[in-house]
C-alpha atoms as a PDB file:
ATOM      1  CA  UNK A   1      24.246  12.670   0.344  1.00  0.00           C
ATOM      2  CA  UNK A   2      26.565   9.756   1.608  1.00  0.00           C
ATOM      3  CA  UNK A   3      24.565   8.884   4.599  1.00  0.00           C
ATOM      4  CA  UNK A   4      20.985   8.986   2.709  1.00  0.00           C
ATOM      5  CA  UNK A   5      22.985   6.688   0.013  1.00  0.00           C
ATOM      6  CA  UNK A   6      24.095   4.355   2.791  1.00  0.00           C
ATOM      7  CA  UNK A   7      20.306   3.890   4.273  1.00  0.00           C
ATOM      8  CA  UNK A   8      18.813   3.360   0.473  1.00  0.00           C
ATOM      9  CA  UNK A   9      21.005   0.473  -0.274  1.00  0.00           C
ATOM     10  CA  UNK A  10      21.008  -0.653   3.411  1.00  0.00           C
ATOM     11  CA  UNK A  11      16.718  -0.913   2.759  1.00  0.00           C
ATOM     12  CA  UNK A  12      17.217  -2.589  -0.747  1.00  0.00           C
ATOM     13  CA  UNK A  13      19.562  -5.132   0.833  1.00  0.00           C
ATOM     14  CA  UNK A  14      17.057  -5.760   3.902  1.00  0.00           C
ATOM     15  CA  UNK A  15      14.382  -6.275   0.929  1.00  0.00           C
ATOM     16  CA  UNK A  16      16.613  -8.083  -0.876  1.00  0.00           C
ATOM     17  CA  UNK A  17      17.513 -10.369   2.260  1.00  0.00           C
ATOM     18  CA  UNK A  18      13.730 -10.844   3.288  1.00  0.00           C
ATOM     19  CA  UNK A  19      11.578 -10.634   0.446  1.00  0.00           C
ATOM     20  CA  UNK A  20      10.066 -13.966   1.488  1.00  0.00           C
ATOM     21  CA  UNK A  21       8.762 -13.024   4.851  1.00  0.00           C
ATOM     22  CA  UNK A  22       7.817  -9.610   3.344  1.00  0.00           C
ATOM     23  CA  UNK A  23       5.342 -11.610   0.661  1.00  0.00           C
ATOM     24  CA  UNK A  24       4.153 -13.571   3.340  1.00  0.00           C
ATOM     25  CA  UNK A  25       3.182 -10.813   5.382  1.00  0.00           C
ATOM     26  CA  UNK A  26       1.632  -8.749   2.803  1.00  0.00           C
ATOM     27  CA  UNK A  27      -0.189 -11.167   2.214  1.00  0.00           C
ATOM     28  CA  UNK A  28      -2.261 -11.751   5.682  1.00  0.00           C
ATOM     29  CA  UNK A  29      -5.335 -11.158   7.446  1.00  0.00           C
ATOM     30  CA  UNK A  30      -3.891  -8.437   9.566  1.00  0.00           C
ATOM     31  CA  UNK A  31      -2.382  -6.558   6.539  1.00  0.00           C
ATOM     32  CA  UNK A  32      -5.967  -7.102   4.927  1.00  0.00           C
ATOM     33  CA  UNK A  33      -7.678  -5.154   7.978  1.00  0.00           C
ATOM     34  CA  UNK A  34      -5.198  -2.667   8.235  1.00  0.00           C
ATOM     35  CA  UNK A  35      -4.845  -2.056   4.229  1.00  0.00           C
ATOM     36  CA  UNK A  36      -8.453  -1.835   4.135  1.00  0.00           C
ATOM     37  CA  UNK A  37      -8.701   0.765   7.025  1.00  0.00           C
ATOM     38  CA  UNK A  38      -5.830   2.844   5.756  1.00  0.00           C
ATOM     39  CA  UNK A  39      -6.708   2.898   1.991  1.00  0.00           C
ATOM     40  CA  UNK A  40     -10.921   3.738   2.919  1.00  0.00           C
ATOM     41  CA  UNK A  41      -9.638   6.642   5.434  1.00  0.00           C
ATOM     42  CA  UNK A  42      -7.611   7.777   2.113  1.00  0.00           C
ATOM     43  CA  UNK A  43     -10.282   7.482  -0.358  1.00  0.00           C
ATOM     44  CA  UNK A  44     -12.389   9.451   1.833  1.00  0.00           C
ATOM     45  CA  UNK A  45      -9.851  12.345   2.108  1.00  0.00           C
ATOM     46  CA  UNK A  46      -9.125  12.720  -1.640  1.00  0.00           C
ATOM     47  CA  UNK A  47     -13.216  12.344  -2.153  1.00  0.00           C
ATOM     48  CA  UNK A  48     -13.405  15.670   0.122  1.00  0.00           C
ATOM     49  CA  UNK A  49     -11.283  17.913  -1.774  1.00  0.00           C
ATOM     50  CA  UNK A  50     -11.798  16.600  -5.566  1.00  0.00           C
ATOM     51  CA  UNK A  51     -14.700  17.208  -7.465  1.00  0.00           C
ATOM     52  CA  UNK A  52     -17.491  14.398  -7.691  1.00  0.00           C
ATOM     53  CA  UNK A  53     -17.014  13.531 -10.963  1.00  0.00           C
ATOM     54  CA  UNK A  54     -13.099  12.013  -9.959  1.00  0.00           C
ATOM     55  CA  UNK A  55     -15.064   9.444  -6.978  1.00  0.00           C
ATOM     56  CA  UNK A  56     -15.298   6.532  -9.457  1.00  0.00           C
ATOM     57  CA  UNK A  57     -11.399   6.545 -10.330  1.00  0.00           C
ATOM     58  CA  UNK A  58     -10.223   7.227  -6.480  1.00  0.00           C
ATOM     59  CA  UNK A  59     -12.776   4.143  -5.980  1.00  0.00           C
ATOM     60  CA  UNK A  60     -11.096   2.202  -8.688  1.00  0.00           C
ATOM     61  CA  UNK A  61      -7.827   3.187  -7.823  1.00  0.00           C
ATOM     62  CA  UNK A  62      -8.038   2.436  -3.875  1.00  0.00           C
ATOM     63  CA  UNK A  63      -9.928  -0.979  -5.278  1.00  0.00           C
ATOM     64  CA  UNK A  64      -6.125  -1.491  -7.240  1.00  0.00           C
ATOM     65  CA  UNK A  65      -3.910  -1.076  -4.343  1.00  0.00           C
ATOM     66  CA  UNK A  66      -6.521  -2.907  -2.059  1.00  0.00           C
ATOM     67  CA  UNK A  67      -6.218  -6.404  -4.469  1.00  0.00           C
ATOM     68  CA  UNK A  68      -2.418  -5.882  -3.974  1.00  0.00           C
ATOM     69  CA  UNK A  69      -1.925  -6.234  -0.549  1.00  0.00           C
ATOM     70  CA  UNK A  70      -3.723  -8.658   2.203  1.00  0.00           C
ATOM     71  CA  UNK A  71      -5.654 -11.902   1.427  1.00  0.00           C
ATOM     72  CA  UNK A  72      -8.121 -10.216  -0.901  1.00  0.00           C
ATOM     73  CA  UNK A  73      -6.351 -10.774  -4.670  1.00  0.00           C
ATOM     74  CA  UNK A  74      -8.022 -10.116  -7.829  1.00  0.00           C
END
């Protein structure tokens, strides 16, 4: 488990060391486009193998993560 440790608190520290440039780019055009593509190609998956009546709240939920990341905030 030592190397596994090593790599979780070497990504915390690059986080840590960067979280400035990581808000920044979160928060672009390009991570707008690409957010959107990813999280409609995701909501369309779950749609196919959960029963209608669940749409709304993938819809609501994919709406949640969407206002999170790119330019689009709520």
């Amino acid at each position: 488990m030592g190397a596994l440790d090593d790599i979780t608190k070497k990504a915390q520290d690059f986080v840590e060391e960067n979280k400035e440039k990581i808000s920044e780019v979160l928060g672009s055009e390009q991570a707008e486009d690409i957010s959107d593509k990813v999280l409609d190609g995701v909501a369309e998956a779950a749609k196919k193998v959960v029963p209608e009546e669940h749409h709304a709240k993938i819809d609501d939920v994919r709406g949640n993560v969407d206002g999170a990341i790119g330019t689009d905030k709520k």
